[in-house]
PDB file of N, CA and C in Angstrom:
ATOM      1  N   UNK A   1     -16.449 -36.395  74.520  1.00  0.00           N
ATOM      2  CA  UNK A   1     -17.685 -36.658  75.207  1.00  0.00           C
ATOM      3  C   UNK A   1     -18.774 -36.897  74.166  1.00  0.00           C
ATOM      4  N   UNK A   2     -19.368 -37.945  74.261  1.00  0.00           N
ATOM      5  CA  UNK A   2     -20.763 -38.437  73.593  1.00  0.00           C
ATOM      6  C   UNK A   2     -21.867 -37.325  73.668  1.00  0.00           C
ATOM      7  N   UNK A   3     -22.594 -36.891  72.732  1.00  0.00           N
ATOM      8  CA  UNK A   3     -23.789 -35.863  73.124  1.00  0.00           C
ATOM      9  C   UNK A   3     -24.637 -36.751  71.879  1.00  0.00           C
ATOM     10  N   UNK A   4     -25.346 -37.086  72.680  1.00  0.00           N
ATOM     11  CA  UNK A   4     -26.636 -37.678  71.997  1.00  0.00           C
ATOM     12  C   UNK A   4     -28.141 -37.422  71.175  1.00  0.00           C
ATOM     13  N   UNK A   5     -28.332 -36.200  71.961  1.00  0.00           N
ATOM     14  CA  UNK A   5     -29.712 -35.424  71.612  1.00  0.00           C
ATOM     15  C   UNK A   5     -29.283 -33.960  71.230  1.00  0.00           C
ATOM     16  N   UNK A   6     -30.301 -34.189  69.918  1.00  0.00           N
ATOM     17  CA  UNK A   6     -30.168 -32.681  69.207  1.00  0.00           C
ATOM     18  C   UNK A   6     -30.452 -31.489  70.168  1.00  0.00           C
ATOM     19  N   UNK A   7     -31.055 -31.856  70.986  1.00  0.00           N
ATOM     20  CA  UNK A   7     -31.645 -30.445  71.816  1.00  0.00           C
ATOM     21  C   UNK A   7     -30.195 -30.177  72.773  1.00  0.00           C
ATOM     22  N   UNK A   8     -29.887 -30.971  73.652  1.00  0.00           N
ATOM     23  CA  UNK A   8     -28.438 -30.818  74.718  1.00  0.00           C
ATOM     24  C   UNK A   8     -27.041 -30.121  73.769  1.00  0.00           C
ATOM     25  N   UNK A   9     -27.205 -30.836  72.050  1.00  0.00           N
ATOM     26  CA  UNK A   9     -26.299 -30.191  71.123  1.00  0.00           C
ATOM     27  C   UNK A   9     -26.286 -28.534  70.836  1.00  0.00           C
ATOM     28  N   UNK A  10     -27.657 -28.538  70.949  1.00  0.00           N
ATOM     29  CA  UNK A  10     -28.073 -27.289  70.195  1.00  0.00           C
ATOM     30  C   UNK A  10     -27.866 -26.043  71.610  1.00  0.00           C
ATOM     31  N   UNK A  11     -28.148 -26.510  72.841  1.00  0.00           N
ATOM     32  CA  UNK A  11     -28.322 -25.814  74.056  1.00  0.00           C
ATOM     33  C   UNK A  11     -26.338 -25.799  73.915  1.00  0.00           C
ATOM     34  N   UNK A  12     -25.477 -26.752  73.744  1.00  0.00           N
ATOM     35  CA  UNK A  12     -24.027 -26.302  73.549  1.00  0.00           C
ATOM     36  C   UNK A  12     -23.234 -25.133  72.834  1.00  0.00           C
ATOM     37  N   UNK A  13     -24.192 -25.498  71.387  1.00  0.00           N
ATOM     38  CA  UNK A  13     -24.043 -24.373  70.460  1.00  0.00           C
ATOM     39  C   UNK A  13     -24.166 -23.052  70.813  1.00  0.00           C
ATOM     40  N   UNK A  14     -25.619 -23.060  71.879  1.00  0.00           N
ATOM     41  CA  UNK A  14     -25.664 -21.765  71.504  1.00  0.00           C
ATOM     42  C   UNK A  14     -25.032 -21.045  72.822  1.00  0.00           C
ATOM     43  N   UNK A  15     -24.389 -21.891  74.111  1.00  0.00           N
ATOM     44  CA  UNK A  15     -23.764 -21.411  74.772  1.00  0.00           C
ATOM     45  C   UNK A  15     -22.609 -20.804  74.951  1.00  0.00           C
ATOM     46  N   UNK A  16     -21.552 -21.434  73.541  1.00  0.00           N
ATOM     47  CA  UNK A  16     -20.623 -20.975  73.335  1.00  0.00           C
ATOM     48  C   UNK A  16     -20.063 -20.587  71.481  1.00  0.00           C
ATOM     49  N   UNK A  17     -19.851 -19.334  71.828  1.00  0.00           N
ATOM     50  CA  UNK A  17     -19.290 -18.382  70.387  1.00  0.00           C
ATOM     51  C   UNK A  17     -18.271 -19.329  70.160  1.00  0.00           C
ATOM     52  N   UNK A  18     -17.304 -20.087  70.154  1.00  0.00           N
ATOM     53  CA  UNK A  18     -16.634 -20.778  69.552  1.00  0.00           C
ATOM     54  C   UNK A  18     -17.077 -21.719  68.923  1.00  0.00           C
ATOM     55  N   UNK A  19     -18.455 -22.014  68.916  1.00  0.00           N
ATOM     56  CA  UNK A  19     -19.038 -22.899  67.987  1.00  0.00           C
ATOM     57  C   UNK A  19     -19.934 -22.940  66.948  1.00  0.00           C
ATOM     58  N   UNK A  20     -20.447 -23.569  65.968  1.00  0.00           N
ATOM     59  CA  UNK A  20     -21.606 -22.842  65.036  1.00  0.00           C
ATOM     60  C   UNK A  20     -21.807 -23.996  64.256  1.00  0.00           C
ATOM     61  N   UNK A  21     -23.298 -24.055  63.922  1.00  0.00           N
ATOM     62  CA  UNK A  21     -23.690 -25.762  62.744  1.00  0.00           C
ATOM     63  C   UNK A  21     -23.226 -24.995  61.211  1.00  0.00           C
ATOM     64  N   UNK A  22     -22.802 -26.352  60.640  1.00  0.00           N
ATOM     65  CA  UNK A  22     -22.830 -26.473  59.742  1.00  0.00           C
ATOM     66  C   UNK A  22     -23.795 -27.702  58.824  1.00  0.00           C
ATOM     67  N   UNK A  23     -25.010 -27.222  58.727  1.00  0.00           N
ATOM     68  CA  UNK A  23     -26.360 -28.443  58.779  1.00  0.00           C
ATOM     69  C   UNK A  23     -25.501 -28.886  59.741  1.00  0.00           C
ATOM     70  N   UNK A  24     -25.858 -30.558  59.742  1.00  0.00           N
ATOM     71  CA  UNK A  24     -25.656 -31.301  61.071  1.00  0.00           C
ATOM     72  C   UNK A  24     -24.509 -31.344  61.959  1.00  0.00           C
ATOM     73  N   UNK A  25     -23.310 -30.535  61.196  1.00  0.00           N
ATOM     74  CA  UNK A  25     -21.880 -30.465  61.465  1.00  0.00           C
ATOM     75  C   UNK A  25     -22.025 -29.340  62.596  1.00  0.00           C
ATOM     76  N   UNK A  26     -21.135 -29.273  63.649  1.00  0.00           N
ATOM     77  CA  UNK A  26     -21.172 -29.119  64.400  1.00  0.00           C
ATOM     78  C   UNK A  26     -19.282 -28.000  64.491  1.00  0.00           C
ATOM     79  N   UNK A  27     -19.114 -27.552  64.275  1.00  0.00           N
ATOM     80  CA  UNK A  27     -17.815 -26.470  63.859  1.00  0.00           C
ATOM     81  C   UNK A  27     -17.309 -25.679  65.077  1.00  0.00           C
ATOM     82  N   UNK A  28     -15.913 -25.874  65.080  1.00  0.00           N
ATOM     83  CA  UNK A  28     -15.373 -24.796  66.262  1.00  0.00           C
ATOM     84  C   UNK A  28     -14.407 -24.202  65.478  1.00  0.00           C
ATOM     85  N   UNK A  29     -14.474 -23.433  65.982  1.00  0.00           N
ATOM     86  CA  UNK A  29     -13.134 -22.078  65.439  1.00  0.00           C
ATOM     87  C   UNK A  29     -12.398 -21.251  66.505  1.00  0.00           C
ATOM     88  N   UNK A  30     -11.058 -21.157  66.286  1.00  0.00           N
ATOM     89  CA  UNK A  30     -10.119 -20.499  66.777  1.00  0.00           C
ATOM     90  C   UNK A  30      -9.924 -19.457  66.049  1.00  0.00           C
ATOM     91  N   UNK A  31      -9.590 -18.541  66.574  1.00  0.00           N
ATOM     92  CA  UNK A  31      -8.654 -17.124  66.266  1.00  0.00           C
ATOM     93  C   UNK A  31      -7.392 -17.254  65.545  1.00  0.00           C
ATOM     94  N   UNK A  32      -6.596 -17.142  64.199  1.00  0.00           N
ATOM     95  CA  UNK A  32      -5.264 -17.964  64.432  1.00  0.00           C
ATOM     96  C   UNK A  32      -4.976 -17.077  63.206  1.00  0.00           C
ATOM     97  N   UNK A  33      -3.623 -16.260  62.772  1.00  0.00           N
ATOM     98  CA  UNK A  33      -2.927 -15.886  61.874  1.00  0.00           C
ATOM     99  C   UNK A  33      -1.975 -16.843  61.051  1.00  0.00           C
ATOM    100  N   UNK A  34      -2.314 -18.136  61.487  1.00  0.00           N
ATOM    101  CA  UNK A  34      -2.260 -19.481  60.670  1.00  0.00           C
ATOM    102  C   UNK A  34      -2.988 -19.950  60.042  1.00  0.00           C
ATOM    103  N   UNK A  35      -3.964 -19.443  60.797  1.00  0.00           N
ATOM    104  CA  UNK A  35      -5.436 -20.498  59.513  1.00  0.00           C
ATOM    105  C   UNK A  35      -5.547 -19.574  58.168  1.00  0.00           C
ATOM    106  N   UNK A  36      -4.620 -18.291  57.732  1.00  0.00           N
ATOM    107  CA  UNK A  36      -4.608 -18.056  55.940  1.00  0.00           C
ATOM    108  C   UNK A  36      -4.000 -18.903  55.255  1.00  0.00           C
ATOM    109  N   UNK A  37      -3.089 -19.929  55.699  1.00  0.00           N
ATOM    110  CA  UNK A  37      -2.471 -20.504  55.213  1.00  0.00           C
ATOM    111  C   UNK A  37      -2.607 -22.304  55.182  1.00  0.00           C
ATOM    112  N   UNK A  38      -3.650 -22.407  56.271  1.00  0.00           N
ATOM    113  CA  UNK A  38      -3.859 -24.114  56.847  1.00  0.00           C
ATOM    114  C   UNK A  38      -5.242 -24.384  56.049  1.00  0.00           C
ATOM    115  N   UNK A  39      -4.988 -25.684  55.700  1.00  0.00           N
ATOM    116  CA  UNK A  39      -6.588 -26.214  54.917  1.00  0.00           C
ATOM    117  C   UNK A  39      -7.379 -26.039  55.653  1.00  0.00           C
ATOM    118  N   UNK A  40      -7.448 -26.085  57.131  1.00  0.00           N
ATOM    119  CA  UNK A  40      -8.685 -25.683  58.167  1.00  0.00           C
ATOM    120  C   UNK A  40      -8.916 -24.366  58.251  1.00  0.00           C
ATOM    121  N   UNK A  41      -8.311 -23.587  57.565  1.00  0.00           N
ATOM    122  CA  UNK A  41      -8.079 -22.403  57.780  1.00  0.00           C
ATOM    123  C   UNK A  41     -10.300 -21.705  57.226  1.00  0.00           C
ATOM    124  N   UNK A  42     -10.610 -20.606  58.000  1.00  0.00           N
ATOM    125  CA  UNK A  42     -11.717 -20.075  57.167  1.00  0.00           C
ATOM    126  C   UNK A  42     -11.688 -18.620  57.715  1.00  0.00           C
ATOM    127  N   UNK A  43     -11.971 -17.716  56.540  1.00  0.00           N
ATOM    128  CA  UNK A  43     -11.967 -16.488  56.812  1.00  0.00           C
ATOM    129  C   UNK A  43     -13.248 -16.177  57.211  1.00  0.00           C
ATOM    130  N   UNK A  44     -13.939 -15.792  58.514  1.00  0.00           N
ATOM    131  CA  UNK A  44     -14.969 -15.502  58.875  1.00  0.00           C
ATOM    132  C   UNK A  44     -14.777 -14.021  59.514  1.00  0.00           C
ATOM    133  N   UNK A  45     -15.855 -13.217  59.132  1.00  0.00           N
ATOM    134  CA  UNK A  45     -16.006 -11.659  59.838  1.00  0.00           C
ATOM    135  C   UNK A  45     -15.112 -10.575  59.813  1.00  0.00           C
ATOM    136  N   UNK A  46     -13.883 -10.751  58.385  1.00  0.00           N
ATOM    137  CA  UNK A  46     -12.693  -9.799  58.374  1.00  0.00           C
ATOM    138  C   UNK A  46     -11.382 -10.869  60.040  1.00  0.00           C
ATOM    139  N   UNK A  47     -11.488 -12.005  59.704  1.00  0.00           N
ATOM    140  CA  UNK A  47     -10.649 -12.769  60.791  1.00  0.00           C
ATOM    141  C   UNK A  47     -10.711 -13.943  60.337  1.00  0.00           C
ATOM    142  N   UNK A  48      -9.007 -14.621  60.225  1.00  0.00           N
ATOM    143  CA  UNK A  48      -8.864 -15.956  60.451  1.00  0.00           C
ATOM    144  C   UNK A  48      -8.891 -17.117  61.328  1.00  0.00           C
ATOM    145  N   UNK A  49      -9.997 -17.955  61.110  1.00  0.00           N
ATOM    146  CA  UNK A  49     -10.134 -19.026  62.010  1.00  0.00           C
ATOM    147  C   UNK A  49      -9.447 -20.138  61.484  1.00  0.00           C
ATOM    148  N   UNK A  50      -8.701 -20.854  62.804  1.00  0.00           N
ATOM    149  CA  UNK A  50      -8.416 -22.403  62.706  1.00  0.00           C
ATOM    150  C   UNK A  50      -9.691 -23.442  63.358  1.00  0.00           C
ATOM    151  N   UNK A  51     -10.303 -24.247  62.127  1.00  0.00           N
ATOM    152  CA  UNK A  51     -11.752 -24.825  62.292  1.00  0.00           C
ATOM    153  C   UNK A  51     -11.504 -26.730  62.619  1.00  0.00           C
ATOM    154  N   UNK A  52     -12.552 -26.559  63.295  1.00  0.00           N
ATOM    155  CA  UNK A  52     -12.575 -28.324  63.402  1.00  0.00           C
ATOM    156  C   UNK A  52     -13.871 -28.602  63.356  1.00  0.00           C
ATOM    157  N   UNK A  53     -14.168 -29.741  62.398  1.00  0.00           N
ATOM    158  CA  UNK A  53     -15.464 -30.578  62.393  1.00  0.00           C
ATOM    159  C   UNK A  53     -15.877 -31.408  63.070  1.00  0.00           C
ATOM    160  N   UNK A  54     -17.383 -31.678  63.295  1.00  0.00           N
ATOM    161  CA  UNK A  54     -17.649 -32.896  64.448  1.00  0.00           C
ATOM    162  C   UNK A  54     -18.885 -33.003  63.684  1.00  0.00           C
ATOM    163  N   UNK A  55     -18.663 -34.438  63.161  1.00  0.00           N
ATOM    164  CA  UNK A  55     -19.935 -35.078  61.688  1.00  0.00           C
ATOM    165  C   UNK A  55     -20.408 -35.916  63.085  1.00  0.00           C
ATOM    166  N   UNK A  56     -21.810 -35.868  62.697  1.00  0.00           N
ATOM    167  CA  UNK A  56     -22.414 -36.740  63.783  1.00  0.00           C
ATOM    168  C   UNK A  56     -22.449 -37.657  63.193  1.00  0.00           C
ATOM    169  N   UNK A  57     -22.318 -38.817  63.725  1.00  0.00           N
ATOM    170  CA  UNK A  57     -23.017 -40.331  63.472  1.00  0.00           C
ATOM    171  C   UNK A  57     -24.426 -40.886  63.848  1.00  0.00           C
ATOM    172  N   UNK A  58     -24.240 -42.141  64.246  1.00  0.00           N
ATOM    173  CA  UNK A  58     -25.653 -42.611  64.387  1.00  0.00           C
ATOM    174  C   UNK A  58     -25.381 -42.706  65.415  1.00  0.00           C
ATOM    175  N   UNK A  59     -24.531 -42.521  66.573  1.00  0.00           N
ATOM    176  CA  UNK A  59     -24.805 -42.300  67.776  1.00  0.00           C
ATOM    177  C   UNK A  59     -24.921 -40.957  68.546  1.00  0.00           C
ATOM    178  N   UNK A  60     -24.760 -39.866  67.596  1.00  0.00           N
ATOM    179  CA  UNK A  60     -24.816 -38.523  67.944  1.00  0.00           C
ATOM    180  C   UNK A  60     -23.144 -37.651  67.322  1.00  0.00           C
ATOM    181  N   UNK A  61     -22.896 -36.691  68.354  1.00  0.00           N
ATOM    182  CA  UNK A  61     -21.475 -35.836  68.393  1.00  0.00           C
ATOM    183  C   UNK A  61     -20.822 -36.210  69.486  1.00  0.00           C
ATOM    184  N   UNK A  62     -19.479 -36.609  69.087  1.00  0.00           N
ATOM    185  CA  UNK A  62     -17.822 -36.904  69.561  1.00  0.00           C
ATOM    186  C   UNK A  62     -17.293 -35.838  70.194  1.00  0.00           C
ATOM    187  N   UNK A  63     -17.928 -34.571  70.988  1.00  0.00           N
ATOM    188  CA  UNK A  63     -17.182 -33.762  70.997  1.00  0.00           C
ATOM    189  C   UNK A  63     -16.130 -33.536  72.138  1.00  0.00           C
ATOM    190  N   UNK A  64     -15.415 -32.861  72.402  1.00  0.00           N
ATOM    191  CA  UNK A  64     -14.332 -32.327  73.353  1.00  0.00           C
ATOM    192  C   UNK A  64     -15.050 -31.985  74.681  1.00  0.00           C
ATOM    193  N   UNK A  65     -15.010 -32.496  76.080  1.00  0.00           N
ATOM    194  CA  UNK A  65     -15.614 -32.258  76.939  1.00  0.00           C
ATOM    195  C   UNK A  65     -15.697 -30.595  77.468  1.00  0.00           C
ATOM    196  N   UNK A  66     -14.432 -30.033  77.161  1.00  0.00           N
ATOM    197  CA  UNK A  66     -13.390 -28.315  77.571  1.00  0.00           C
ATOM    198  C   UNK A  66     -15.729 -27.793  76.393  1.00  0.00           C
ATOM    199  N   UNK A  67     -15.828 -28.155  75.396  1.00  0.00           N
ATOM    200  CA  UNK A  67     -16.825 -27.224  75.175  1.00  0.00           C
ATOM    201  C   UNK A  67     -18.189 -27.605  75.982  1.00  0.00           C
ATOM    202  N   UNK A  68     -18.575 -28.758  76.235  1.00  0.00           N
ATOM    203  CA  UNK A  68     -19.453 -28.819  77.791  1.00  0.00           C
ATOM    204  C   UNK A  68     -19.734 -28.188  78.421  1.00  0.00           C
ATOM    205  N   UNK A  69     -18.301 -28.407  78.968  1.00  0.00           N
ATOM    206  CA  UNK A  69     -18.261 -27.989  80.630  1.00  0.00           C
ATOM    207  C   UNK A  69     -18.042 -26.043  80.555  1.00  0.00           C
ATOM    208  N   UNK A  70     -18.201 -25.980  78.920  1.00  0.00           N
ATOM    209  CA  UNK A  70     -17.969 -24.275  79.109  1.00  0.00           C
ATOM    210  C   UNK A  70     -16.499 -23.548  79.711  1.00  0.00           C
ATOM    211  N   UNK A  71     -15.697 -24.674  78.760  1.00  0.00           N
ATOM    212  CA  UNK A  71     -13.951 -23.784  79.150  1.00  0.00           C
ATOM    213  C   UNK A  71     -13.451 -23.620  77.936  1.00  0.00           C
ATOM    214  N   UNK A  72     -14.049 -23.583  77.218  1.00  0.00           N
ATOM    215  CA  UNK A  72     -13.381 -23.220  75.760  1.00  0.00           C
ATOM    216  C   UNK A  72     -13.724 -21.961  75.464  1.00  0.00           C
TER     217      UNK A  72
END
């Protein structure tokens, strides 16, 4: 799903704990006893996350509709 405006981005972010900026990057993380070992892998809070990036462009963030609609 297309998200266009920093403000609708930022109102996403802060609706759901699976997500967090990285400056303009836009980051989700999973729970995963795989990510010590996966290049996506990041140790956050004493816990391994499996991470994915979403670089905005010049048309905004690409993201996954499931974090929207608030099912992730």
């Amino acid at each position: 799903m297309k998200i266009e405006s920093l403000n609708q981005m930022e109102e996403i972010v802060a609706k759901n704990s699976s997500l967090f900026w990285d400056g303009w990057t836009v980051v989700s993380k999973e729970k995963s006893y795989k990510a010590k070992t996966s290049q996506y892998g990041m140790y956050i809070n004493n816990a391994w996350y499996t991470t994915k990036r979403f670089e905005p462009n010049r048309n905004g963030w690409d993201i996954p509709e499931k974090f929207v609609l608030g099912r992730a």
